[in-house]
N, C-alpha and C. Protein backbone atom coordinates (compact mmCIF):
# COMPACT_ATOMS: atom_id res chain seq x y z
N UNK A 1 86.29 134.93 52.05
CA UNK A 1 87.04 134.21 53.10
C UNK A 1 86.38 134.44 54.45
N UNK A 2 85.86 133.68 55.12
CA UNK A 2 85.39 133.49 56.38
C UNK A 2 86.63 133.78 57.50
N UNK A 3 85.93 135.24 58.21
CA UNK A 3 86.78 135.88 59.05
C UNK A 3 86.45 135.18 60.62
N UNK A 4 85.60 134.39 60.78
CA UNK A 4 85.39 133.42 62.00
C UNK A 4 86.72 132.60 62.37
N UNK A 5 86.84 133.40 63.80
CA UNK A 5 87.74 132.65 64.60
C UNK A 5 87.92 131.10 65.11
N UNK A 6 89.07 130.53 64.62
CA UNK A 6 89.03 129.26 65.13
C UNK A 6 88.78 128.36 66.26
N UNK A 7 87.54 127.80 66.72
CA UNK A 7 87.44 127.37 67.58
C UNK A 7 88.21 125.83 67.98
N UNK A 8 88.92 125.33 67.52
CA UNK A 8 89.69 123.78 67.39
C UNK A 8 89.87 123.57 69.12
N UNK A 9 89.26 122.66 69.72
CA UNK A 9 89.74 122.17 71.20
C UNK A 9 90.96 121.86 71.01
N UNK A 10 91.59 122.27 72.25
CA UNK A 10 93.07 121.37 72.60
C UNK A 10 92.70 120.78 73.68
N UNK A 11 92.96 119.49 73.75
CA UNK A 11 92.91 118.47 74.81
C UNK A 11 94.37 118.61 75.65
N UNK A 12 94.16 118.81 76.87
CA UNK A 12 95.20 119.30 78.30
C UNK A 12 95.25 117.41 78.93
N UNK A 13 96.73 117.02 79.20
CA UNK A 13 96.43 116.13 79.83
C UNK A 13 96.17 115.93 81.48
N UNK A 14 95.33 115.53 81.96
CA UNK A 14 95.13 115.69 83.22
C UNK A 14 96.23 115.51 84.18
N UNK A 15 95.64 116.29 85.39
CA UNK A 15 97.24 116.56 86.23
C UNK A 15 97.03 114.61 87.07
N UNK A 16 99.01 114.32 87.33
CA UNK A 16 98.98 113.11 87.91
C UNK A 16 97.98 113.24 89.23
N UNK A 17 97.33 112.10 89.27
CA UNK A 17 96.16 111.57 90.15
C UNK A 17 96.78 110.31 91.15
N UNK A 18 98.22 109.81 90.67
CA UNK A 18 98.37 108.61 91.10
C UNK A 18 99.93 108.24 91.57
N UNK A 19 100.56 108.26 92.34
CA UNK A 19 101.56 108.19 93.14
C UNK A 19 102.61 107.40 91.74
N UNK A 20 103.77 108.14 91.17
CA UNK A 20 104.65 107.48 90.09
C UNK A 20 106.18 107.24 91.05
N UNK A 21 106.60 105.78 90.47
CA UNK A 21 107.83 105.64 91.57
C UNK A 21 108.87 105.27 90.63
N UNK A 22 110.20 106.26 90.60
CA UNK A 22 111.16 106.35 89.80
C UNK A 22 112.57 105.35 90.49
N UNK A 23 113.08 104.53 89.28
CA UNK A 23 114.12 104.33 89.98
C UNK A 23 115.42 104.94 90.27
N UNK A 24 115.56 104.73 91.51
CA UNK A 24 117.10 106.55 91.52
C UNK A 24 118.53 105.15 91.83
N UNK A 25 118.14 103.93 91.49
CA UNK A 25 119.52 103.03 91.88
C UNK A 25 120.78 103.77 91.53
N UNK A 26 121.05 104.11 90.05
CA UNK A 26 121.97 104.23 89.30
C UNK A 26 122.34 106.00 89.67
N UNK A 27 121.31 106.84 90.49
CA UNK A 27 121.87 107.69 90.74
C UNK A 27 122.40 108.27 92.69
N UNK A 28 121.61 107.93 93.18
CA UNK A 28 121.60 107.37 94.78
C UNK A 28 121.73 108.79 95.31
N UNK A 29 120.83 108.85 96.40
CA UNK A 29 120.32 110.31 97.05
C UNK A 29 120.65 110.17 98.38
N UNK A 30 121.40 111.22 98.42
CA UNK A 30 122.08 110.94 99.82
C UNK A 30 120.59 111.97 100.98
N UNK A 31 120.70 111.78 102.39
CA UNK A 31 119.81 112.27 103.09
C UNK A 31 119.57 114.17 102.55
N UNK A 32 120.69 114.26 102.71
CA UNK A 32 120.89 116.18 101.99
C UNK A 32 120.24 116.24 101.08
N UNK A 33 120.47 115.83 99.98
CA UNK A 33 119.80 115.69 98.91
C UNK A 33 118.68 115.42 98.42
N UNK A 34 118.23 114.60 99.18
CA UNK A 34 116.99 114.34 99.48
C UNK A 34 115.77 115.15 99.82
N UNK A 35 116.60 115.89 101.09
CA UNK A 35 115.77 116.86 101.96
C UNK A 35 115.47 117.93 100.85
N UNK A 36 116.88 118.54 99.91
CA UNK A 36 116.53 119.37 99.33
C UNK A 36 115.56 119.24 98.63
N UNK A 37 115.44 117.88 97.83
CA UNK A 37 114.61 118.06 96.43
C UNK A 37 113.18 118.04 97.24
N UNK A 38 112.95 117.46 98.12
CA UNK A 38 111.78 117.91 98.88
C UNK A 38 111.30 119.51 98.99
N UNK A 39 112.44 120.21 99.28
CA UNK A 39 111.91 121.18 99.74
C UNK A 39 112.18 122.55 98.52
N UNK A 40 112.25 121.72 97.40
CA UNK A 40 112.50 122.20 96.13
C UNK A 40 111.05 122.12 95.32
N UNK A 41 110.22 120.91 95.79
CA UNK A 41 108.75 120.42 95.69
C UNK A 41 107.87 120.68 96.21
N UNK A 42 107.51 121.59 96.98
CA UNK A 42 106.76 121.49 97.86
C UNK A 42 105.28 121.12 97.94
N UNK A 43 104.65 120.81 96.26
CA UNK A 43 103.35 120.88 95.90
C UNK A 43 103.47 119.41 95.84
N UNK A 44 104.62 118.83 95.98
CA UNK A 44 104.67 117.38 95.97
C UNK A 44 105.32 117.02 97.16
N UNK A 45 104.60 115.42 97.79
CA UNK A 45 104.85 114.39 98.74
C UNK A 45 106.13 113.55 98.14
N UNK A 46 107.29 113.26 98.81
CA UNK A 46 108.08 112.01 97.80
C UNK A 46 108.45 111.88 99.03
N UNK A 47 109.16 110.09 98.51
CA UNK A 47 109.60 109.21 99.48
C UNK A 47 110.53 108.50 98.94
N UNK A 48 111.36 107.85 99.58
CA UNK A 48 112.30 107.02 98.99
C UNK A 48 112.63 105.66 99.75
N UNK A 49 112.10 104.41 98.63
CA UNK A 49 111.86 102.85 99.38
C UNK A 49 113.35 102.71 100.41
N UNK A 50 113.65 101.99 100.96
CA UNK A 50 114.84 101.33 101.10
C UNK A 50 115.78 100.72 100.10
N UNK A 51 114.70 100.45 99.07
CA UNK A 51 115.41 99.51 97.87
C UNK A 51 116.11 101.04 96.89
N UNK A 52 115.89 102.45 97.10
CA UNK A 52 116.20 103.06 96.05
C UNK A 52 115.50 103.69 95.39
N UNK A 53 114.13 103.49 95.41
CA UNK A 53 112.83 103.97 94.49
C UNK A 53 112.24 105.69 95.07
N UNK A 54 112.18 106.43 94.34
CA UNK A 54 111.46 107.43 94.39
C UNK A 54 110.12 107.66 93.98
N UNK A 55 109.13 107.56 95.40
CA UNK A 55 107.95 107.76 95.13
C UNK A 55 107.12 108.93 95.34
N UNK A 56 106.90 109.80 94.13
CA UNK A 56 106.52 111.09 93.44
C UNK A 56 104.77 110.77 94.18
N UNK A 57 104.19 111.37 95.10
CA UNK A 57 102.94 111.52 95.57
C UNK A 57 102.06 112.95 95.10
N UNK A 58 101.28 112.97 94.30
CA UNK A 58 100.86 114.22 94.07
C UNK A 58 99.93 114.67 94.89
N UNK A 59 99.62 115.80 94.94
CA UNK A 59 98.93 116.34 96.33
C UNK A 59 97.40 116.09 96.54
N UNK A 60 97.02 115.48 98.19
CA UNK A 60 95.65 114.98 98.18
C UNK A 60 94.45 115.43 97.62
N UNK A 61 93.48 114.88 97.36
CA UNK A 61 92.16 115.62 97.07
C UNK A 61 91.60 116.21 98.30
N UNK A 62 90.63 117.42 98.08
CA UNK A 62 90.28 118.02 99.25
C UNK A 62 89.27 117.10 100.03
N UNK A 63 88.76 116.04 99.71
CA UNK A 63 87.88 115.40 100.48
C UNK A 63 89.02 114.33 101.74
N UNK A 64 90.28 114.19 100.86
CA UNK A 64 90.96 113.19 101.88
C UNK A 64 91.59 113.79 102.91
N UNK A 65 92.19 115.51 101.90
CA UNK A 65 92.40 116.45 103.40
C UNK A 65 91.77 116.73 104.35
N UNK A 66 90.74 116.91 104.04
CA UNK A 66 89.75 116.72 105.02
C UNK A 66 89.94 115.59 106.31
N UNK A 67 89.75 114.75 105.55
CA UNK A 67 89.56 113.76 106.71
C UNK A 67 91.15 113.56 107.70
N UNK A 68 91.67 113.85 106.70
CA UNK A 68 93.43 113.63 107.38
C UNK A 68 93.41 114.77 108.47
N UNK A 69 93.02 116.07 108.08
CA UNK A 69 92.97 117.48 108.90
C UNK A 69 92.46 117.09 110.10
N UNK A 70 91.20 116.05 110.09
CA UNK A 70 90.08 115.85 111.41
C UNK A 70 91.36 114.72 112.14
N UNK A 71 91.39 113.76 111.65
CA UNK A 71 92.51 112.71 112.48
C UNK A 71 93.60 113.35 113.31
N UNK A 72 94.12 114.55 112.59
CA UNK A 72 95.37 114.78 113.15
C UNK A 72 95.11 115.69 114.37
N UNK A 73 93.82 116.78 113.92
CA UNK A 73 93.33 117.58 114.83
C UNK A 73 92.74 116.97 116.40
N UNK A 74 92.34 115.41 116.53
CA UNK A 74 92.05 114.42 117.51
C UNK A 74 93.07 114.18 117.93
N UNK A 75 94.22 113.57 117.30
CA UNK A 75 95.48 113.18 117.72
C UNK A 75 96.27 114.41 118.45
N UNK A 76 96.39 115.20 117.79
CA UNK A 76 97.04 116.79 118.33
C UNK A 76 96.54 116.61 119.68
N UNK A 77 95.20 117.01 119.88
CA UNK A 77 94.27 117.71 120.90
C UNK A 77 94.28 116.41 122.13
N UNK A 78 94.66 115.33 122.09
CA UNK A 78 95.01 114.29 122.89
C UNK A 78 96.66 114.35 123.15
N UNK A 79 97.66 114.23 122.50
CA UNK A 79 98.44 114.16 122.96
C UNK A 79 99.07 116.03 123.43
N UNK A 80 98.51 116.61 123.41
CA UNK A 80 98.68 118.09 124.24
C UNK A 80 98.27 117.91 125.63
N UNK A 81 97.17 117.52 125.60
CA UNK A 81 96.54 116.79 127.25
C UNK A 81 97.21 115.76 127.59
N UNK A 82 98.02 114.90 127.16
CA UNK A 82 98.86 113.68 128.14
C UNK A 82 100.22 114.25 128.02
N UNK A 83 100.65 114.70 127.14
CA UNK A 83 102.19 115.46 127.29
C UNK A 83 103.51 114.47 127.42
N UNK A 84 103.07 113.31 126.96
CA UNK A 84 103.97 112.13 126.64
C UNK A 84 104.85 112.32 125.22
N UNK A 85 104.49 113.12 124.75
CA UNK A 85 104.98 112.78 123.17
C UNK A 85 104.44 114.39 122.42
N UNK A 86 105.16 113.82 121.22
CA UNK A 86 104.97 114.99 119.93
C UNK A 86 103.89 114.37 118.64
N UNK A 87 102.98 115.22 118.17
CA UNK A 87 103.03 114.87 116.84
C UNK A 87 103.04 115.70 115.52
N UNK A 88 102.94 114.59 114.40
CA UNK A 88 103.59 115.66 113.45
C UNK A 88 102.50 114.87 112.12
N UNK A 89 102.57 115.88 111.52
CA UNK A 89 101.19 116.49 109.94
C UNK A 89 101.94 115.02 108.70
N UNK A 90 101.43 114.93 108.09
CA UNK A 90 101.40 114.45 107.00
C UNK A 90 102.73 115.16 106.17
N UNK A 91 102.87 116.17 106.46
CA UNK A 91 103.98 117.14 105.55
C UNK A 91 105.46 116.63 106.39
N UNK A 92 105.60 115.91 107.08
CA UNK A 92 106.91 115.37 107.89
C UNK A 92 107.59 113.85 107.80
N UNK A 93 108.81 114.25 106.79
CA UNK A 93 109.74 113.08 106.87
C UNK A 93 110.38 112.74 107.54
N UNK A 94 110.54 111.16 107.50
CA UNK A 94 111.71 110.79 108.64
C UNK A 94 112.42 109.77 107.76
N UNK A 95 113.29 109.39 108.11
CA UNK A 95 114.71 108.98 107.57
C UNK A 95 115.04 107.22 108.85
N UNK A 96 114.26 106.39 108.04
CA UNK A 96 114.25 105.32 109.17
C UNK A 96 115.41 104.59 109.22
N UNK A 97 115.86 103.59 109.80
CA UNK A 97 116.76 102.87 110.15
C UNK A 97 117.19 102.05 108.57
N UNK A 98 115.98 101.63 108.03
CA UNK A 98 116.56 100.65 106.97
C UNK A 98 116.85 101.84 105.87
N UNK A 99 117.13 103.04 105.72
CA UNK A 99 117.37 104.07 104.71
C UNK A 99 116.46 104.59 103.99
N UNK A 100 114.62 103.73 104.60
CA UNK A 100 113.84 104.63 103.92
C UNK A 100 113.39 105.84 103.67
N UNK A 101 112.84 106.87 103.70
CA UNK A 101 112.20 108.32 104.08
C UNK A 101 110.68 108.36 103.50
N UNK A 102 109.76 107.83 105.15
CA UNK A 102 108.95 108.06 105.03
C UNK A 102 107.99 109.51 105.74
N UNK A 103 106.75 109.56 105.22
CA UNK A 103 105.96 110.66 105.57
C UNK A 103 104.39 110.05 105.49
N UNK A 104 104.63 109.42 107.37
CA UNK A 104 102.87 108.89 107.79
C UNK A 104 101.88 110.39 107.69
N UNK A 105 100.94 109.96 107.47
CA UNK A 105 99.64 110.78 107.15
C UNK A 105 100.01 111.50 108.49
N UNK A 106 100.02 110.87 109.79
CA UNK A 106 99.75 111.26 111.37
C UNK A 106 100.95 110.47 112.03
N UNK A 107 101.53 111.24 112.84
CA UNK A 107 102.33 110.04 113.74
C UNK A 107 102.49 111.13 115.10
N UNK A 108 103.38 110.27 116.05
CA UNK A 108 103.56 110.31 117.20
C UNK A 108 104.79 109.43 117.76
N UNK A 109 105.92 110.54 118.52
CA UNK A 109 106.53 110.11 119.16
C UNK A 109 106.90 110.64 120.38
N UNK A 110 107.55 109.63 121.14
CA UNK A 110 107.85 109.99 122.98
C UNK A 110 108.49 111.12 122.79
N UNK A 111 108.26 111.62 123.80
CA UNK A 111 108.88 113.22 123.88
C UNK A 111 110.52 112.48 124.61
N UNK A 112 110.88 111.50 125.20
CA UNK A 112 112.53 111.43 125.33
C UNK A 112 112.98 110.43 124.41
N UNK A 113 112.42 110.31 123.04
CA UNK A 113 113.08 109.91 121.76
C UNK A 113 113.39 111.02 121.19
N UNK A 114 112.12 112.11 121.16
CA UNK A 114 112.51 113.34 120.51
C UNK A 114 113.79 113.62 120.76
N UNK A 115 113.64 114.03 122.10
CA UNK A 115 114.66 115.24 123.13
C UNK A 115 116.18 114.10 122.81
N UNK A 116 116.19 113.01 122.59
CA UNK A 116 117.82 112.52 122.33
C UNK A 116 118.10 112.76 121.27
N UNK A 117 117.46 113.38 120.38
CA UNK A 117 117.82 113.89 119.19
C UNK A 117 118.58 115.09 118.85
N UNK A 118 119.56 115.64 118.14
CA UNK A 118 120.03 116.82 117.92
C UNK A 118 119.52 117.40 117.45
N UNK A 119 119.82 119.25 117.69
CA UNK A 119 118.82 120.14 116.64
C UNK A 119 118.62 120.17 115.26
N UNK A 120 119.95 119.83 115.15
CA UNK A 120 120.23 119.92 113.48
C UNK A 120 119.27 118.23 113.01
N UNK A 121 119.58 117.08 113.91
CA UNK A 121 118.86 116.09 113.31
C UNK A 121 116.99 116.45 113.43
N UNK A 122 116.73 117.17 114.37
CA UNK A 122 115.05 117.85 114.36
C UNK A 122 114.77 118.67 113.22
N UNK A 123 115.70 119.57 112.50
CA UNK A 123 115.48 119.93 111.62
C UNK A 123 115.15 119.53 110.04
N UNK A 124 115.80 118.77 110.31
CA UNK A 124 115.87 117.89 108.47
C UNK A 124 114.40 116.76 109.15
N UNK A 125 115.25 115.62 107.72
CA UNK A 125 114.88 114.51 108.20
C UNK A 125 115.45 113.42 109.33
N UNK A 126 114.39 113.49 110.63
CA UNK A 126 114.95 113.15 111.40
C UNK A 126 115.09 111.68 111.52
N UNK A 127 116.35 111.05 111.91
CA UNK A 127 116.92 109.67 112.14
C UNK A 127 116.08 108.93 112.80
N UNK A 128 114.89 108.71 112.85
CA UNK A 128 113.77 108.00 113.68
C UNK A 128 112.43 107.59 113.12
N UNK A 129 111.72 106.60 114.00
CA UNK A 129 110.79 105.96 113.05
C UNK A 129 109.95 106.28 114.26
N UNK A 130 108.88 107.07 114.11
CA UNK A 130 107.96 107.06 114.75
C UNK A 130 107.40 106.10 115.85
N UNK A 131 106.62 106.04 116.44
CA UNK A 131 106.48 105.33 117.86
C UNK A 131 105.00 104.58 117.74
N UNK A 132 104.13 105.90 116.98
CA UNK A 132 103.07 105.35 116.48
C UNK A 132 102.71 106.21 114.95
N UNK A 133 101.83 105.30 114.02
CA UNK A 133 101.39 106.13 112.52
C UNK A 133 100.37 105.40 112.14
N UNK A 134 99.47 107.09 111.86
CA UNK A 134 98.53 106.68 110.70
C UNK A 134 98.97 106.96 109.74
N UNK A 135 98.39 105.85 108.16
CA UNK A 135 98.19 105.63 106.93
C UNK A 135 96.65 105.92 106.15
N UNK A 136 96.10 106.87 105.86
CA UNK A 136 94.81 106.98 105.44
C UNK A 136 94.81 106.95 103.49
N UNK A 137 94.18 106.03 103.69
CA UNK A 137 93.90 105.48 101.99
C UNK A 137 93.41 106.69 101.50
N UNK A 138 94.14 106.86 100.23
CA UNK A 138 93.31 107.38 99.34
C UNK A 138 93.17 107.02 97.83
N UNK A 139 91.86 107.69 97.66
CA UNK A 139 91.08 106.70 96.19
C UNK A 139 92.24 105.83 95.40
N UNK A 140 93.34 106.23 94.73
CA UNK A 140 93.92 105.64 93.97
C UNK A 140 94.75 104.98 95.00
N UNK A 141 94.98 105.22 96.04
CA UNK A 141 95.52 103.90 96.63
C UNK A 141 95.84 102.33 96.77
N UNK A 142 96.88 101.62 96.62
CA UNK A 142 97.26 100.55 96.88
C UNK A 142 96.78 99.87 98.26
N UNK A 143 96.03 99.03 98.56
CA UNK A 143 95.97 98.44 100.21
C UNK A 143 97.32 97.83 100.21
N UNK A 144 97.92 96.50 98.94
CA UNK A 144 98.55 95.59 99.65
C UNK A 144 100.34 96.61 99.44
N UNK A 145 99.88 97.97 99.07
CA UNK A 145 101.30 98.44 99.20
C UNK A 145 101.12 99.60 100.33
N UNK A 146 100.39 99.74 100.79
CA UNK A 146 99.87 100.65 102.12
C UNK A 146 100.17 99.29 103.49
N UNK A 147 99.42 98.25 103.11
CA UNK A 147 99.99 97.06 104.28
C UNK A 147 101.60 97.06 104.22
N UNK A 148 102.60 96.98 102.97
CA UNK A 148 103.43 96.71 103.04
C UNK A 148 104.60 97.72 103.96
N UNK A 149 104.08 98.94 103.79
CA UNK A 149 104.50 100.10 104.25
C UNK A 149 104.35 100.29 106.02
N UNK A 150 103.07 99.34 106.12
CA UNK A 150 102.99 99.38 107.68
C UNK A 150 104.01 98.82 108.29
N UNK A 151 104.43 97.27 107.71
CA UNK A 151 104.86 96.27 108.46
C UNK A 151 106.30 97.05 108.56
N UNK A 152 106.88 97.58 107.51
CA UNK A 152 107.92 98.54 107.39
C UNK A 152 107.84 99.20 108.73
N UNK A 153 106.74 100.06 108.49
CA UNK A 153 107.18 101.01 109.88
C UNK A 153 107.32 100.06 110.97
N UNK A 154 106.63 98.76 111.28
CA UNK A 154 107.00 98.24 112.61
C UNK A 154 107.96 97.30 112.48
N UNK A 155 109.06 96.85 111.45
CA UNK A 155 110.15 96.33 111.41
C UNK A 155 111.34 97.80 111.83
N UNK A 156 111.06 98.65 111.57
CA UNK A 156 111.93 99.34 112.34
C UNK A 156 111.63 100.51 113.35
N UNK A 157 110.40 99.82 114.11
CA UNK A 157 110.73 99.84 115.77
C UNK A 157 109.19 101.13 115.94
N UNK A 158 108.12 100.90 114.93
CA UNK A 158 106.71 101.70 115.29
C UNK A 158 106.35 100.54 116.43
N UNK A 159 105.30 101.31 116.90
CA UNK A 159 104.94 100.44 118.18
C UNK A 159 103.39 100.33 118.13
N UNK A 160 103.00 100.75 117.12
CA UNK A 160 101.72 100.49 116.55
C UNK A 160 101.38 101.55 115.17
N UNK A 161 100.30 101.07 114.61
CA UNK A 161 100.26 101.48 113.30
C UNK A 161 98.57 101.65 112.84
N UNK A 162 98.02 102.14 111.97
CA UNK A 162 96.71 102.21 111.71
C UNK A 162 96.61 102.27 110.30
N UNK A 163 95.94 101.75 109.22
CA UNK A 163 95.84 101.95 108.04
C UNK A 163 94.37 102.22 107.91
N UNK A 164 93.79 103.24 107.57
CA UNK A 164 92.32 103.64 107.58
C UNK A 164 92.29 103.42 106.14
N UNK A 165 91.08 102.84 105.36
CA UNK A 165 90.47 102.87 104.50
C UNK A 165 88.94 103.57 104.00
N UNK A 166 88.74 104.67 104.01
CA UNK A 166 87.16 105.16 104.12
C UNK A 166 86.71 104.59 103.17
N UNK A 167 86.91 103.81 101.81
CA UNK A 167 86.19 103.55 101.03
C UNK A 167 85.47 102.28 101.27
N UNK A 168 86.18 101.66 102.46
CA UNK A 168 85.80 100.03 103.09
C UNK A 168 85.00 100.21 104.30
N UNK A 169 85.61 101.57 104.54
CA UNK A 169 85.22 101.93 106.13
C UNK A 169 86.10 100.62 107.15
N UNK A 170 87.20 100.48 106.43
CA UNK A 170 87.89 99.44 108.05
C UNK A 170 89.19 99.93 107.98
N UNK A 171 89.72 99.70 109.23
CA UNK A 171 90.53 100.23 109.54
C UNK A 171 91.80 98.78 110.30
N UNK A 172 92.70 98.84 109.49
CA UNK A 172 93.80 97.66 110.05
C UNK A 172 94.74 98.02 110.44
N UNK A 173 94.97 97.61 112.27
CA UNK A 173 95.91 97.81 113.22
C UNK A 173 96.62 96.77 113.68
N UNK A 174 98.39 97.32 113.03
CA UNK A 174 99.35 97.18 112.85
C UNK A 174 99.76 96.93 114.31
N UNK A 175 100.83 95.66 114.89
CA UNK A 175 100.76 95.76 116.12
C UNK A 175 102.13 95.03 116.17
N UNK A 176 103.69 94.84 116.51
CA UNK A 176 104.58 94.20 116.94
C UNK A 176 104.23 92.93 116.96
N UNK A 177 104.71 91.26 116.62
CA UNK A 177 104.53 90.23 116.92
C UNK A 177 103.02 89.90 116.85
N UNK A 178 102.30 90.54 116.37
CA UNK A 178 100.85 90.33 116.27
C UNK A 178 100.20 90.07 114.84
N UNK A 179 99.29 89.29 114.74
CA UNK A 179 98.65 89.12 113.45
C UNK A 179 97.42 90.77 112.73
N UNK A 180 97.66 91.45 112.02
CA UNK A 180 96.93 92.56 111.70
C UNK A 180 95.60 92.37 112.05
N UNK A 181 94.68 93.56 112.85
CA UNK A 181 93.90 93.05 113.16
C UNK A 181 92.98 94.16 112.17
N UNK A 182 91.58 93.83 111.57
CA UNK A 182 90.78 94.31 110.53
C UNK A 182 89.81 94.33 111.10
N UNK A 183 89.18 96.33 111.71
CA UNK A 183 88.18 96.78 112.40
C UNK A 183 87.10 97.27 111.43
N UNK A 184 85.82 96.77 110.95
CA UNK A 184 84.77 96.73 110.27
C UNK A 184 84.11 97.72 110.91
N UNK A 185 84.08 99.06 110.13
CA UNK A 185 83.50 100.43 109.76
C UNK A 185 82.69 100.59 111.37
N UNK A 186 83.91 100.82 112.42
CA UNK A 186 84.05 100.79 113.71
C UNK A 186 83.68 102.70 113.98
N UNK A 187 83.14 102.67 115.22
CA UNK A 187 82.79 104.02 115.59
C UNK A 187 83.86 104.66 116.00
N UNK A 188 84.91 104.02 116.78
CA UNK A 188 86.23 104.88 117.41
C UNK A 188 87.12 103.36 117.69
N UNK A 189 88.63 103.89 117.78
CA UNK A 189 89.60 103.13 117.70
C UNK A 189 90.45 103.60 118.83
N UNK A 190 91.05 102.48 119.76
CA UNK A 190 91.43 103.27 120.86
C UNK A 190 92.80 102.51 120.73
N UNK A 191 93.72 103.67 120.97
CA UNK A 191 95.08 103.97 120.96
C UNK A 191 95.78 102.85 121.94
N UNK A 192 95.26 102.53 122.96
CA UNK A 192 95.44 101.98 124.38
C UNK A 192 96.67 100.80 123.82
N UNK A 193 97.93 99.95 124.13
CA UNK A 193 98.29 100.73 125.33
C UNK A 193 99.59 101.76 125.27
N UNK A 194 99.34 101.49 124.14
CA UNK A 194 101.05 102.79 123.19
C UNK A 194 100.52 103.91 123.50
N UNK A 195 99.23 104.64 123.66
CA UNK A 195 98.54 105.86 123.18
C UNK A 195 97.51 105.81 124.41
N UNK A 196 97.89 105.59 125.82
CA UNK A 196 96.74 106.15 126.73
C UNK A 196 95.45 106.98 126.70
N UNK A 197 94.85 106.14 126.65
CA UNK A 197 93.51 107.29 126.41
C UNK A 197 92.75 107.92 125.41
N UNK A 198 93.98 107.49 124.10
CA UNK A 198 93.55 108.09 123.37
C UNK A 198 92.39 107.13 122.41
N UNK A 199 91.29 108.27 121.87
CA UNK A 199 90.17 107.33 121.04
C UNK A 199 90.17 108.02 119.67
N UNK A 200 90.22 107.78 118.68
CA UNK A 200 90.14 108.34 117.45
C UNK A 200 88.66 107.90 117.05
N UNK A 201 87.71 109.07 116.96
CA UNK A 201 86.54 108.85 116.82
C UNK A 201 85.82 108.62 115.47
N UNK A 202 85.83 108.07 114.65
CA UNK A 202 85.62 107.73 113.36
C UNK A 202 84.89 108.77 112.64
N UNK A 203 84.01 109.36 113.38
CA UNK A 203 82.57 110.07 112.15
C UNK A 203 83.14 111.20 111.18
N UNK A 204 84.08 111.75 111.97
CA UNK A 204 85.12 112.77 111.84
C UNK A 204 85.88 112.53 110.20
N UNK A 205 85.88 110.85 110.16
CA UNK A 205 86.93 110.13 109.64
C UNK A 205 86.00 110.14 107.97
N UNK A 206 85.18 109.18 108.28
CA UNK A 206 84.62 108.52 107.30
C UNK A 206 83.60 109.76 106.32
């Protein structure tokens, strides 16, 4: 009898790569609840449509953190020098007007939208839709459900928007009453006139 140990592979299925969206109609998540299971997850991104849907985001690849880390670190380091506003990481939900709960890659809001806010509403998910947000694609990404998500944020009251694509290298800015405008693998993108001054310098990006 052959005393050689069994070598037989087991095939592991690979970890999710690709954003899965559950329907919660029939069970309905109130904001509390919400917050918790978030913070019950923490290795996971989720969101919840307006329509009801729970969308399970699994955590970025290090090449997109990357680039998200450089965007936000530009954005930070600009709005510290104008002192108009706050911003906040990719890891921050908000709880918009139409009942969605989203979490932009990057955003920014007025520091006296903040400040009318309560502590307890700063703490959770706060009752507000950002002022301005980036969206940065990644590989398994949707464009025409990343566009859809923009127009969202500026139906309830963003005041501009950015959807970066590095795999296109363009970048489409989201604008109130305006037709989307599609910037072809552009060196820097300037904030102007929601975002004074500010330039988001691409090399950083791409």
């Amino acid at each position: 009898m052959s005393t050689e140990a069994s070598t037989e592979t087991v095939e592991q299925t690979p970890p999710v790569s690709v954003p899965i969206a559950l329907d919660m109609h029939s069970v309905g998540l109130s904001d509390e609840q919400f917050y918790n299971l978030c913070k019950d997850n923490r290795d996971l991104r989720l969101e919840l449509t307006a329509s009801g849907e729970l969308i399970i985001m699994p955590p970025t690849g290090s090449l997109t953190g990357w680039r998200n880390a450089d965007l936000n670190y530009q954005l930070t380091a600009w709005s510290k020098r104008d002192g108009t506003g706050l911003t906040f990481d990719s890891s921050t939900g908000f709880s918009l007007p139409n009942g969605a709960k989203r979490s932009p890659d990057a955003s920014w809001i007025r520091v006296e939208r903040w400040q009318a806010l309560t502590e307890q509403q700063q703490e959770g998910l706060a009752p507000i839709c950002p002022d301005f947000v980036i969206e940065l694609r990644s590989p398994d990404d949707s464009i025409p459900k990343l566009q859809d998500k923009m127009v969202e944020y500026l139906d309830n009251g963003a005041r501009l928007g950015w959807l970066i694509d590095p795999k296109t290298r363009r970048v489409y800015v989201f604008r109130p009453g305006l037709p989307v405008e599609c910037l072809e693998n552009p060196e820097s993108v300037s904030g102007d006139p929601v975002l004074p001054g500010f330039v988001l310098k691409m090399n950083g990006v791409w």
